[in-house]
C-alpha atoms as a PDB file:
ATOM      1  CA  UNK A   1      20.812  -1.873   3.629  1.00  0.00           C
ATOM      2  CA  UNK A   2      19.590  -5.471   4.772  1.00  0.00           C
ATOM      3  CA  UNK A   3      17.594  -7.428   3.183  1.00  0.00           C
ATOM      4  CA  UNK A   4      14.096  -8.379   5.130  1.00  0.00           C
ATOM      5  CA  UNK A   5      15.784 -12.222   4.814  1.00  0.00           C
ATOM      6  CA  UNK A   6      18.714 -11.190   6.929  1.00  0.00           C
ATOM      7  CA  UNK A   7      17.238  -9.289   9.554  1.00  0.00           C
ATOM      8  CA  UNK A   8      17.372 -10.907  13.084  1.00  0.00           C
ATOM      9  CA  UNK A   9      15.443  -9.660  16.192  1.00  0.00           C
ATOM     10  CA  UNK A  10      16.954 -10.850  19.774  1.00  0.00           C
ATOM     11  CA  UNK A  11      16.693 -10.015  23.588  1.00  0.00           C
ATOM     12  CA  UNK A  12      19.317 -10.485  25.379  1.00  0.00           C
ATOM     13  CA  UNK A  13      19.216 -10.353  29.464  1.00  0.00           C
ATOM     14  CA  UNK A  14      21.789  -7.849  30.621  1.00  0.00           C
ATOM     15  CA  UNK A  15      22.918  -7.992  33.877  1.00  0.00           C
ATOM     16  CA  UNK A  16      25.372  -4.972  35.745  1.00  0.00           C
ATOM     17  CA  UNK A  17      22.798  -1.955  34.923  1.00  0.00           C
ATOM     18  CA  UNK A  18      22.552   0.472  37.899  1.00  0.00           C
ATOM     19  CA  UNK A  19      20.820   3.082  36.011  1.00  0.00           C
ATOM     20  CA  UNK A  20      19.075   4.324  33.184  1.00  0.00           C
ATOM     21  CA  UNK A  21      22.511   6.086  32.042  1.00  0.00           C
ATOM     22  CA  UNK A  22      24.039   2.518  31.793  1.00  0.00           C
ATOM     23  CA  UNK A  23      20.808   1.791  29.228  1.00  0.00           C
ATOM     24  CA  UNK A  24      21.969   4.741  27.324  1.00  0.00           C
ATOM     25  CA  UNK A  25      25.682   3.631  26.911  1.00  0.00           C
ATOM     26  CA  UNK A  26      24.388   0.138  25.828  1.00  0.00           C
ATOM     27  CA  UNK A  27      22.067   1.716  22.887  1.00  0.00           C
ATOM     28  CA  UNK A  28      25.030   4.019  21.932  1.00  0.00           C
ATOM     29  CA  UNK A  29      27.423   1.294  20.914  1.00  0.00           C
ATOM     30  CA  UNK A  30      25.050  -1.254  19.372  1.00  0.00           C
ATOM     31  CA  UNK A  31      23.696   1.582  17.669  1.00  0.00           C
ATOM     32  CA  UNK A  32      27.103   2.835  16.714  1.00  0.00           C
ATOM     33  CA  UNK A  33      28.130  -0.888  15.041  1.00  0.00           C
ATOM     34  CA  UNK A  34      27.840  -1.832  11.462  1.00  0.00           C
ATOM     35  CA  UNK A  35      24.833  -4.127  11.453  1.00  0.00           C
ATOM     36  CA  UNK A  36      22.985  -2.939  14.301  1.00  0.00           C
ATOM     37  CA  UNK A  37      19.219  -1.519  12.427  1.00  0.00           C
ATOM     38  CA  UNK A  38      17.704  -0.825  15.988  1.00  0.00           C
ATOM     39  CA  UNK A  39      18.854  -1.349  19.550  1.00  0.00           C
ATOM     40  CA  UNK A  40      16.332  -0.329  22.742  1.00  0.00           C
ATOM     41  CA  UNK A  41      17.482  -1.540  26.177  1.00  0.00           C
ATOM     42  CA  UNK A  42      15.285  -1.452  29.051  1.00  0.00           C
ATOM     43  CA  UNK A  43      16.617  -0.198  32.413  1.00  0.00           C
ATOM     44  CA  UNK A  44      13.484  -1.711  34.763  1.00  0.00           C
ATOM     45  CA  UNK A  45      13.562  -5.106  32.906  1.00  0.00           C
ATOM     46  CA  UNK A  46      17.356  -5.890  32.640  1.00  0.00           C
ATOM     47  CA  UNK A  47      17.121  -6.598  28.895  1.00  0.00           C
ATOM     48  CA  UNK A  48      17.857  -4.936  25.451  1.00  0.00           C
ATOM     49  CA  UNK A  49      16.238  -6.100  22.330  1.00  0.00           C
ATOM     50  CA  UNK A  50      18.472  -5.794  19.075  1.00  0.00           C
ATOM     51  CA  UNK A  51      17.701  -6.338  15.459  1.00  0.00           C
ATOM     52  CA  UNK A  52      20.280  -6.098  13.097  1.00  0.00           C
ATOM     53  CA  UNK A  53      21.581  -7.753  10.302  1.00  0.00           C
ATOM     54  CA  UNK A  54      22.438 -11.679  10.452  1.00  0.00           C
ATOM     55  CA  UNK A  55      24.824 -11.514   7.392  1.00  0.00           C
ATOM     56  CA  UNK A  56      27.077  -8.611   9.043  1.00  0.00           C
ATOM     57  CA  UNK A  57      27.067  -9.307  12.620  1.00  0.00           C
ATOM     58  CA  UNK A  58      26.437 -12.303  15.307  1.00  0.00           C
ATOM     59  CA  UNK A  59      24.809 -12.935  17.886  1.00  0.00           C
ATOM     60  CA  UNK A  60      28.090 -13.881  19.424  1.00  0.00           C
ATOM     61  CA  UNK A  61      29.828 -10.543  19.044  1.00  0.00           C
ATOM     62  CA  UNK A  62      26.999  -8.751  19.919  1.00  0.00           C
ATOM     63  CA  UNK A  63      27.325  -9.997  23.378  1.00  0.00           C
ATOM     64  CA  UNK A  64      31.108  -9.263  22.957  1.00  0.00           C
ATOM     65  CA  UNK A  65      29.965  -5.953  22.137  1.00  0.00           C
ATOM     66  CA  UNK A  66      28.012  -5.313  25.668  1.00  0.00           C
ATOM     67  CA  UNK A  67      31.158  -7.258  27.559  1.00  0.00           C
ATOM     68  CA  UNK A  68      33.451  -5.081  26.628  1.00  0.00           C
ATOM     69  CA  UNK A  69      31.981  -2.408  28.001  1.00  0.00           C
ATOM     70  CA  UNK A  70      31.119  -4.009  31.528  1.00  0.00           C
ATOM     71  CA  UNK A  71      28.094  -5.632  31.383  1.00  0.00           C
ATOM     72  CA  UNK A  72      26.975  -9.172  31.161  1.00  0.00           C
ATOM     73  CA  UNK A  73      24.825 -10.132  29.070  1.00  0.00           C
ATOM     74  CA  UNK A  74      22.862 -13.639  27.943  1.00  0.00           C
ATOM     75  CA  UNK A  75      20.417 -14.954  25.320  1.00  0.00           C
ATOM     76  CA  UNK A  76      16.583 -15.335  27.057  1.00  0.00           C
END
């Protein structure tokens, strides 16, 4: 488990949602990756907020992550 040092807490914008569903799939695989603590993406405001560990994962391949399964996503 991470320590409270290397916890990190982001929102991202996400942008190719056309339903809730799509929400769902992004929660499953950041929620699914080594790292990710907690992962809650919001449908009506096009962004997903993420904390997970700094000393296991990036910021960088999180947004990897949501590319690769068709959605764009940026830092706010």
């Amino acid at each position: 488990m991470a320590n409270r040092k290397s916890l990190k807490k982001i929102t991202l914008k996400i942008a190719g949602m056309h339903c809730v569903s799509c929400a769902f799939d992004i929660d499953g695989t950041l929620e699914e990756t080594e790292g990710v603590k907690k992962a809650q993406t919001n449908y009506a405001k096009a962004e997903v907020v993420i904390e997970f560990d700094n000393g296991i994962l990036s910021e960088a391949r999180i947004i990897t992550l949501i590319q690769g399964i068709g959605y764009a996503a940026s830092l706010t």
